[in-house]
Protein backbone atom coordinates (compact mmCIF):
# COMPACT_ATOMS: atom_id res chain seq x y z
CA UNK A 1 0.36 -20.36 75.77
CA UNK A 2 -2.67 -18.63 76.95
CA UNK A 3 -4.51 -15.43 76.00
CA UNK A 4 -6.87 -13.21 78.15
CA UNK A 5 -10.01 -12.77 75.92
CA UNK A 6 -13.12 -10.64 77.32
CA UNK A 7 -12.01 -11.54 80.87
CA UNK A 8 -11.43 -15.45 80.05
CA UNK A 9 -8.33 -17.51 79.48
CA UNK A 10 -8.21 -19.38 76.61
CA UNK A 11 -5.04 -21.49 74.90
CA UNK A 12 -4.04 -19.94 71.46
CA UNK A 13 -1.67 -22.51 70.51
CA UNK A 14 -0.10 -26.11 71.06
CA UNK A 15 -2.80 -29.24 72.54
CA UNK A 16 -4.53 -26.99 74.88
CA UNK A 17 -5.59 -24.74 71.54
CA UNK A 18 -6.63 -28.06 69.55
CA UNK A 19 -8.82 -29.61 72.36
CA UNK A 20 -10.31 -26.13 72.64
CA UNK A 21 -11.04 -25.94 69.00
CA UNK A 22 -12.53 -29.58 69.28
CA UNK A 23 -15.12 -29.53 71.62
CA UNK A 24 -15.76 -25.81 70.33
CA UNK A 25 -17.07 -28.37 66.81
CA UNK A 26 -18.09 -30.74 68.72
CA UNK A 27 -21.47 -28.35 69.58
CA UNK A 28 -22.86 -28.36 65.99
CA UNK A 29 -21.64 -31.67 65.16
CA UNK A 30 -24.09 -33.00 67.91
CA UNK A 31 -26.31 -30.35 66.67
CA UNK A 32 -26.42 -32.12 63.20
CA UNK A 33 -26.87 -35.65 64.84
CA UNK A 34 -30.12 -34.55 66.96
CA UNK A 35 -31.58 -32.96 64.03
CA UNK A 36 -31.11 -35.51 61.41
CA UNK A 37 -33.13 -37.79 63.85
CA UNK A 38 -35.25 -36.05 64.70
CA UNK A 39 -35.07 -34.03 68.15
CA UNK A 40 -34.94 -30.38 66.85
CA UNK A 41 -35.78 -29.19 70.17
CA UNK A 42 -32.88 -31.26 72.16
CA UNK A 43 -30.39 -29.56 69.21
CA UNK A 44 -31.75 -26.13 70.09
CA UNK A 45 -31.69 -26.58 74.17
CA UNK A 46 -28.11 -27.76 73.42
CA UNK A 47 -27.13 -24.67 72.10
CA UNK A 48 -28.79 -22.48 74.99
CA UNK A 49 -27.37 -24.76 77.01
CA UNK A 50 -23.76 -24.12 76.04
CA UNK A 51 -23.95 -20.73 77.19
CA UNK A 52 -24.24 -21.55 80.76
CA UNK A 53 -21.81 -19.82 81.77
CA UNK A 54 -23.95 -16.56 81.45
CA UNK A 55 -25.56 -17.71 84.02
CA UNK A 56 -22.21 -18.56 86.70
CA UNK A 57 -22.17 -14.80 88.05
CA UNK A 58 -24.02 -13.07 90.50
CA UNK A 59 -27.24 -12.27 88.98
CA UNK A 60 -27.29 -8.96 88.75
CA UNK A 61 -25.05 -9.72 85.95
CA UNK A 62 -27.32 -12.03 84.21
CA UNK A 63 -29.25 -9.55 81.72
CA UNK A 64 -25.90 -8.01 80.91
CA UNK A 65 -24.28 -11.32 79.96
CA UNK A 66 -27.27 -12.23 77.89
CA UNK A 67 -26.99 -9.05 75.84
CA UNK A 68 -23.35 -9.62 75.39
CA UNK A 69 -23.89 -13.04 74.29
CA UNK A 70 -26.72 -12.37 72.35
CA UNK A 71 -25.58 -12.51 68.68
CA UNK A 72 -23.97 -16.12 69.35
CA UNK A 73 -27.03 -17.06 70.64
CA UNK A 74 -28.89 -15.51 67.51
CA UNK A 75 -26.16 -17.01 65.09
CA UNK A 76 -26.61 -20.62 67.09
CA UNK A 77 -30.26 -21.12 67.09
CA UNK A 78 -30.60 -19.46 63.58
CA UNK A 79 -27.96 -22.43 61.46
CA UNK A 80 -29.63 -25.08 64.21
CA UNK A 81 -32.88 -23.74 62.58
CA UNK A 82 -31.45 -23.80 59.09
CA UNK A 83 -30.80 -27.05 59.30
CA UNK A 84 -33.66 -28.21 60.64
CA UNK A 85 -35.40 -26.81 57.86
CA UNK A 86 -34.01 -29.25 55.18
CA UNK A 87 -34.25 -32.72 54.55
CA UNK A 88 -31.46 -32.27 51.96
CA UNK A 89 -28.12 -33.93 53.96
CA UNK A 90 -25.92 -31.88 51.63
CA UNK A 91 -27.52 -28.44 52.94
CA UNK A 92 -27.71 -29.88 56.61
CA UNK A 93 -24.08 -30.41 56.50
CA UNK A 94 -23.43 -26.93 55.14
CA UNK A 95 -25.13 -25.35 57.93
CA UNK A 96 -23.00 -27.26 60.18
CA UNK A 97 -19.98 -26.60 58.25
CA UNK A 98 -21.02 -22.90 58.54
CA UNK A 99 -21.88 -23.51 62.78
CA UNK A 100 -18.33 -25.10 63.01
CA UNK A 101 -16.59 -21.80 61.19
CA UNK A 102 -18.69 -19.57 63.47
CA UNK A 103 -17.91 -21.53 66.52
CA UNK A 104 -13.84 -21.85 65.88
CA UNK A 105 -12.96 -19.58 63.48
CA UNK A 106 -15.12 -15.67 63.52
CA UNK A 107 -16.63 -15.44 67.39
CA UNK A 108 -13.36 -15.90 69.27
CA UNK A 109 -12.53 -12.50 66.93
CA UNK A 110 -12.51 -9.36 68.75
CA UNK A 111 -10.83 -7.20 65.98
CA UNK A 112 -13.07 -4.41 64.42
CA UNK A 113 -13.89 -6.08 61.41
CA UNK A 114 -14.32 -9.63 62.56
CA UNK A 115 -16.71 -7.93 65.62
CA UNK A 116 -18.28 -6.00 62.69
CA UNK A 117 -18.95 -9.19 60.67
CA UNK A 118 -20.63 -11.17 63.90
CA UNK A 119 -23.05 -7.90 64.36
CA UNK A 120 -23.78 -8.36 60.56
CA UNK A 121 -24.40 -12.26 60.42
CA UNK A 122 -26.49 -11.92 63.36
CA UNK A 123 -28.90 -9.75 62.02
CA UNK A 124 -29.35 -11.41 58.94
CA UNK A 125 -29.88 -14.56 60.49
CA UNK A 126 -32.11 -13.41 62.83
CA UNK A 127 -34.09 -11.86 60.91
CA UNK A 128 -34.31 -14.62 58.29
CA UNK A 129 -35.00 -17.00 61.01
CA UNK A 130 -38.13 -14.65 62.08
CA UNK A 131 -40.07 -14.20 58.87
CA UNK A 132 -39.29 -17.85 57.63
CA UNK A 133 -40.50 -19.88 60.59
CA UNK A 134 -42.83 -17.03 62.15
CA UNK A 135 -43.73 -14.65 59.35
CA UNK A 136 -47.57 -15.63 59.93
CA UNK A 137 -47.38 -14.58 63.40
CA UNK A 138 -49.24 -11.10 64.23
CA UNK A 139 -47.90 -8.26 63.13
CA UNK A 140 -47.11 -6.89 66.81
CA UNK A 141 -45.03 -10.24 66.95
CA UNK A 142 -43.12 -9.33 63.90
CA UNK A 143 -42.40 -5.73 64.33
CA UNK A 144 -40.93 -6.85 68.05
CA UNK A 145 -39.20 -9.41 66.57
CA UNK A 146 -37.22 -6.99 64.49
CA UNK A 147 -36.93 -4.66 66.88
CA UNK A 148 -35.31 -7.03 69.11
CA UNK A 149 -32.83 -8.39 66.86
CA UNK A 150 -32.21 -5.04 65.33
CA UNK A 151 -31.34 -3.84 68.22
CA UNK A 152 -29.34 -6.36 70.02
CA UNK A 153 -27.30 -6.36 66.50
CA UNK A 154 -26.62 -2.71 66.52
CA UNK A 155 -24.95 -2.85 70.02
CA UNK A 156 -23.07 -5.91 69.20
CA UNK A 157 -21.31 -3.95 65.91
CA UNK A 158 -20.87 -0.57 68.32
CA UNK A 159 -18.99 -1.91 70.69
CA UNK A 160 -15.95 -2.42 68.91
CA UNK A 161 -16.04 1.30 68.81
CA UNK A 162 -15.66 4.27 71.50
CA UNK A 163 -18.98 4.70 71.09
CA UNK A 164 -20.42 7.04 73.78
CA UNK A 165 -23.72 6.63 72.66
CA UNK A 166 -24.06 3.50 72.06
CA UNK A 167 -27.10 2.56 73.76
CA UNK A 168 -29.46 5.88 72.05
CA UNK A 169 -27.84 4.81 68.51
CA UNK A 170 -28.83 0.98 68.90
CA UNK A 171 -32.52 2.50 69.81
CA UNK A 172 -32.58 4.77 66.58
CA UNK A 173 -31.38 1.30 64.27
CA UNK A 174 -33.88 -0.63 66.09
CA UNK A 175 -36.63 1.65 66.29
CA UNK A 176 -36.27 2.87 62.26
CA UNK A 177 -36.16 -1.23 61.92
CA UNK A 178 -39.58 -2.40 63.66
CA UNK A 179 -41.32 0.81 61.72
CA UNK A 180 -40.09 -0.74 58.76
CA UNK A 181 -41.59 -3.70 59.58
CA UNK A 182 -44.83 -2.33 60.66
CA UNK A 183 -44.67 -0.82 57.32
CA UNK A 184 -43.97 -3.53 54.87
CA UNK A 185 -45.53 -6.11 57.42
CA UNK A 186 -48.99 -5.08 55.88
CA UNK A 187 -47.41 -6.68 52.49
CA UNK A 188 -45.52 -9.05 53.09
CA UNK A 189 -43.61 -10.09 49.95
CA UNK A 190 -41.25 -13.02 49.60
CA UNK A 191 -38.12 -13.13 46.85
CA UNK A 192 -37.75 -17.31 47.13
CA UNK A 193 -37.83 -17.29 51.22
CA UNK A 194 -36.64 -13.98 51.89
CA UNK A 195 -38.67 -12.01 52.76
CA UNK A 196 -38.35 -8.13 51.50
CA UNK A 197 -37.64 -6.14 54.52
CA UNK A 198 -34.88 -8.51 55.21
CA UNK A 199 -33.52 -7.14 51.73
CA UNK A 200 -34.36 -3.37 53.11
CA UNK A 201 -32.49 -3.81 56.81
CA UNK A 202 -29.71 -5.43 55.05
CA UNK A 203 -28.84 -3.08 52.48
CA UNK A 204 -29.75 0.16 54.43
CA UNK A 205 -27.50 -1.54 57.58
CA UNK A 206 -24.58 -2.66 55.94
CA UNK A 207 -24.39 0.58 54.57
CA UNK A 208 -24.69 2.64 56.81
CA UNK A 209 -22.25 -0.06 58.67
CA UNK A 210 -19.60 0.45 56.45
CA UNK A 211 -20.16 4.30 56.66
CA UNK A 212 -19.72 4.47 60.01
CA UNK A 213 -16.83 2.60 60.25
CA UNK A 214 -14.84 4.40 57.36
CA UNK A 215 -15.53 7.44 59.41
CA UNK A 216 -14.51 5.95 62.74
CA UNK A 217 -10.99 4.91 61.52
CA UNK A 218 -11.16 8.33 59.44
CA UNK A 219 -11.02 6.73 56.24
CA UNK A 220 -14.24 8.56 54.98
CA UNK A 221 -14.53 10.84 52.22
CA UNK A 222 -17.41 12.95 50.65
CA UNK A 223 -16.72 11.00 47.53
CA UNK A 224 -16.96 7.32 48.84
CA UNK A 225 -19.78 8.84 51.01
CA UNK A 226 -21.74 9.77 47.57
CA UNK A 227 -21.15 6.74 46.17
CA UNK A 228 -22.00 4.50 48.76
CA UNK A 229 -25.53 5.94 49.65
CA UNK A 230 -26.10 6.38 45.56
CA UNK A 231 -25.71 2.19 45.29
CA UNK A 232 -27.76 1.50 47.80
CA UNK A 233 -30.78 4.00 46.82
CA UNK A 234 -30.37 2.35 43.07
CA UNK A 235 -30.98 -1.17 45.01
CA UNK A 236 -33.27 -0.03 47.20
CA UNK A 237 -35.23 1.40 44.39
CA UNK A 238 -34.67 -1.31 42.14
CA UNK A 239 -36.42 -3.57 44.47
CA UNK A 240 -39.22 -1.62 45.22
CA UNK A 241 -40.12 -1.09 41.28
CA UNK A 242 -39.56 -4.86 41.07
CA UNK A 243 -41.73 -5.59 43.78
CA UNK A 244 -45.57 -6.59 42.88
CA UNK A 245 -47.12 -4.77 45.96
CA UNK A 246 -50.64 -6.77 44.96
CA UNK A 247 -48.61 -9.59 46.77
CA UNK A 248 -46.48 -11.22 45.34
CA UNK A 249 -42.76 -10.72 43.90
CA UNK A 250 -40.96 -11.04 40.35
């Protein structure tokens, strides 16, 4: 049996469905391979090579296919970089474990939630990708950096919606995200290796996340509403009183 899926056929059950799944693992398990000897870079051309198919349209299409494939991307080079980041084979295999669940299991989702989640993962992996490897770049490089993935994030998480301005509310998350990081760029404190605005962007957008899409499927009240923005102003406060803004963190 096959289903249509964003314009693509793709087997949902039977030998079809299990070669699918397969060679859908078979990405970070060769992923894992290059980087445990050694050829990061081949592991992370693999993975921008596996979306070639961006690429087999007209190209006028191109920039509109990388945007909608942008999150995957994100997700992909972010565990590749993860893993690449660890000697420890135990970790390695956990980020491929984690690669092989994204892969098979949560991107072939289209359902609110499971779109939701994607938009979610990216940004946090994105952005933990860009202040680990790159959080001594310049500060211009840093507040783009967020912007970008900030951005491409927000329109990945709206368009599960009937969102009719999706493109001006994407600007407003991304915008409010690089002034943040021009902000807290000028002290930029580390909890382990996160880094503190990736504490900030993920509280502040998984809540207002979750508000959003309580009131889209009209499950919001003034109550939860309350609630919701009261825990995260205690956390958000809670970190900055915790924080040692001479530079460094408790």
């Amino acid at each position: 049996m096959l289903s249509i899926t964003r314009g693509r056929l793709k087997p949902v059950k039977g030998f079809s469905h299990s070669i699918h799944v397969l060679l859908l693992a078979l990405l970070p398990i060769l992923a894992y391979i290059l980087v445990r000897i050694d050829f990061v870079s081949i592991a992370i051309l693999l993975v921008l090579i596996s979306k070639w198919r961006m690429l087999a349209v007209r190209p006028r299409y191109w920039i509109a296919n990388l945007v909608a494939n942008s999150v995957d991307i994100i997700v992909g080079l972010s565990l590749v970089i993860f893993m690449s980041n660890t000697s420890v084979t135990w970790w390695q295999l956990f980020w491929m474990t984690l690669f092989i669940g994204w892969l098979t299991w949560l991107k072939p989702r289209s359902d609110v939630l499971s779109v939701s989640a994607q938009a979610m993962i990216g940004q946090l992996m994105g952005l933990a990708v860009l202040y680990l490897k790159f959080g001594d770049a310049s500060l211009a490089g840093l507040v783009f950096g967020t912007w970008l993935v900030a951005y491409l994030a927000a329109r990945h998480f709206l368009t599960s919606f009937e969102e009719p301005h999706t493109t001006l509310l994407a600007h407003v998350w991304a915008y409010f995200s690089a002034s943040l990081a021009f902000i807290l760029g000028h002290w930029l404190l580390f909890y382990g290796t996160i880094a503190q605005i990736i504490v900030f962007l993920t509280v502040i957008g998984y809540c207002l996340a979750a508000l959003y899409y309580l009131d889209a499927t009209e499950r919001l009240t003034p109550s939860l509403q309350r609630q919701m923005l009261s825990i995260m102003f205690v956390i958000l406060v809670m970190v900055i009183v915790l924080s040692d803004w001479a530079g460094s963190t408790v």
